[in-house]
Every structure is written in structure tokens, then in C-alpha cells.
Protein backbone atom coordinates (compact mmCIF):
# COMPACT_ATOMS: atom_id res chain seq x y z
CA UNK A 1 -5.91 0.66 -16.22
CA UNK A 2 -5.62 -2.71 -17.10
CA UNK A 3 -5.86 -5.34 -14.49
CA UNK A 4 -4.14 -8.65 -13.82
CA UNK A 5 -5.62 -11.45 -12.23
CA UNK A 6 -3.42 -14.05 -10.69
CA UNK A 7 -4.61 -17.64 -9.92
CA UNK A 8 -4.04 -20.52 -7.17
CA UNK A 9 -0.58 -21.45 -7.71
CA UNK A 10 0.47 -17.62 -7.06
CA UNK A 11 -0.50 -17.44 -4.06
CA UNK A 12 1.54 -18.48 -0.86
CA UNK A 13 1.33 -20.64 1.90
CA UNK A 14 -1.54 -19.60 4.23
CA UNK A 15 -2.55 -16.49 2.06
CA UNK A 16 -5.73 -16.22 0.89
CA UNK A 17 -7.68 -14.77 -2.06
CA UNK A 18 -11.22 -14.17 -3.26
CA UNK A 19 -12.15 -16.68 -6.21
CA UNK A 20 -13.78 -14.36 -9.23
CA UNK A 21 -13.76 -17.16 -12.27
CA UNK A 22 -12.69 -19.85 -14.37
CA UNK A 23 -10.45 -19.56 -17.30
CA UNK A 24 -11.50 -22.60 -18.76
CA UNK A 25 -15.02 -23.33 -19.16
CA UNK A 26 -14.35 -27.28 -19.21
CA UNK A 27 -13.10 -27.05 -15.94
CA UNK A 28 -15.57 -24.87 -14.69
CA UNK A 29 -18.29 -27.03 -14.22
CA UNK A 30 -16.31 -29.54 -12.16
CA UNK A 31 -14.59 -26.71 -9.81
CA UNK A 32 -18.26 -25.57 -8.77
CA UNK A 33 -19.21 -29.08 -8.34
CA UNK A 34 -16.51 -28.99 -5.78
CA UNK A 35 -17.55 -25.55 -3.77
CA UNK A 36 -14.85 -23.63 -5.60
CA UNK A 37 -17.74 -20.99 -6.78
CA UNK A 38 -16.88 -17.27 -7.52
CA UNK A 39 -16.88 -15.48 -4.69
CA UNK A 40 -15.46 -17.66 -2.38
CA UNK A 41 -12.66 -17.37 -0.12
CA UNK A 42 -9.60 -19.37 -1.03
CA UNK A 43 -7.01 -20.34 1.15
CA UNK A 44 -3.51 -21.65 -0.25
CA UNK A 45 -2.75 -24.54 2.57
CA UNK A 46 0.48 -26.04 1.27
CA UNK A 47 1.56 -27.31 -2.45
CA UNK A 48 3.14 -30.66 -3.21
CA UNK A 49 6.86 -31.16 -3.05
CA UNK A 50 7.45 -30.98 -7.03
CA UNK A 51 4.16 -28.23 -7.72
CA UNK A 52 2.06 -30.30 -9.69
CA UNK A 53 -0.86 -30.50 -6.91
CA UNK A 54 -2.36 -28.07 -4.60
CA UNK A 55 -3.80 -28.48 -0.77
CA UNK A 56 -6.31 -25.35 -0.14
CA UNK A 57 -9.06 -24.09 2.06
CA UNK A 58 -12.23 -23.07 0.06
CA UNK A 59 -14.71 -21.56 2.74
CA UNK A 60 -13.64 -23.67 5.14
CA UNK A 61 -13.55 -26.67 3.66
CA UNK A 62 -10.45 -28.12 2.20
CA UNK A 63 -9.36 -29.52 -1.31
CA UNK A 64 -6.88 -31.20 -3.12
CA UNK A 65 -6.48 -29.77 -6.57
CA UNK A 66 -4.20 -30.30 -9.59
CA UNK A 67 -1.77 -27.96 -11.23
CA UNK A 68 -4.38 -27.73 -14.12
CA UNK A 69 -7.40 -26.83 -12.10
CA UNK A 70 -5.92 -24.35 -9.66
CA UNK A 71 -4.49 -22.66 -13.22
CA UNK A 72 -8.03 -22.14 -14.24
CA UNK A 73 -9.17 -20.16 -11.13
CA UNK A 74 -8.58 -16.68 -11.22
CA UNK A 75 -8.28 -14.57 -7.84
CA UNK A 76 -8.11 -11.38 -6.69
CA UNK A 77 -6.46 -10.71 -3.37
């Protein structure tokens, strides 16, 4: 069985996820710099009018991340 992981941008307003990686490695290092580590709890607060930026709850403590970064998180729900 194959599975699919889904990332930030799938999720919807006030649902939440479990963080399990980064698709990009650049990325990566900046994201944990933030508190977005694997493992955490990740909570879609809103998304900006045209998508291109993302408001969420990681563990309690909220971001502000762009379309690019919350791409590279993978979640499982």
C-alpha cells in the first residue's frame, strides 16, 4: 500500500496535522530553526487572501510561512 503524504497548504482552516518531514533539504534547516521539527503538531490558522502565504499554529506557537515553505512540509493527519 502506497501512502500519500499531503503538506500545509492541504489542510483547512483550524485542522491540524502531525509534521513528519521536509521535502526539500534547503528548506529544512530554516523550518527547524523556526520550531517546525518532525513531530510536531501543526495547526492551519488561516491562509492569505490570494494563497501565496500561510498563518499556522506549530505547538502552540504561531507562524507566518510562505507558499514555498509550507510546500516542503509533509503531514500526516
Amino acid at each position: 500500500m502506497q501512502r500519500r503524504y499531503r503538506s500545509i497548504p492541504d489542510l483547512k482552516t483550524n485542522e491540524s496535522a502531525r509534521a513528519l518531514s521536509f521535502s526539500d533539504a534547503a528548506l529544512a534547516c530554516k523550518l527547524t530553526a523556526m520550531g517546525v521539527l518532525p513531530g510536531a503538531r501543526v495547526e492551519m490558522v488561516r491562509q492569505s487572501p490570494f494563497g501565496n502565504a500561510y498563518y499556522v499554529k506549530v505547538d502552540g506557537v504561531r507562524l507566518a510561512l510562505r507558499k514555498e515553505e509550507a510546500d516542503s512540509i509533509l503531514i500526516e493527519v
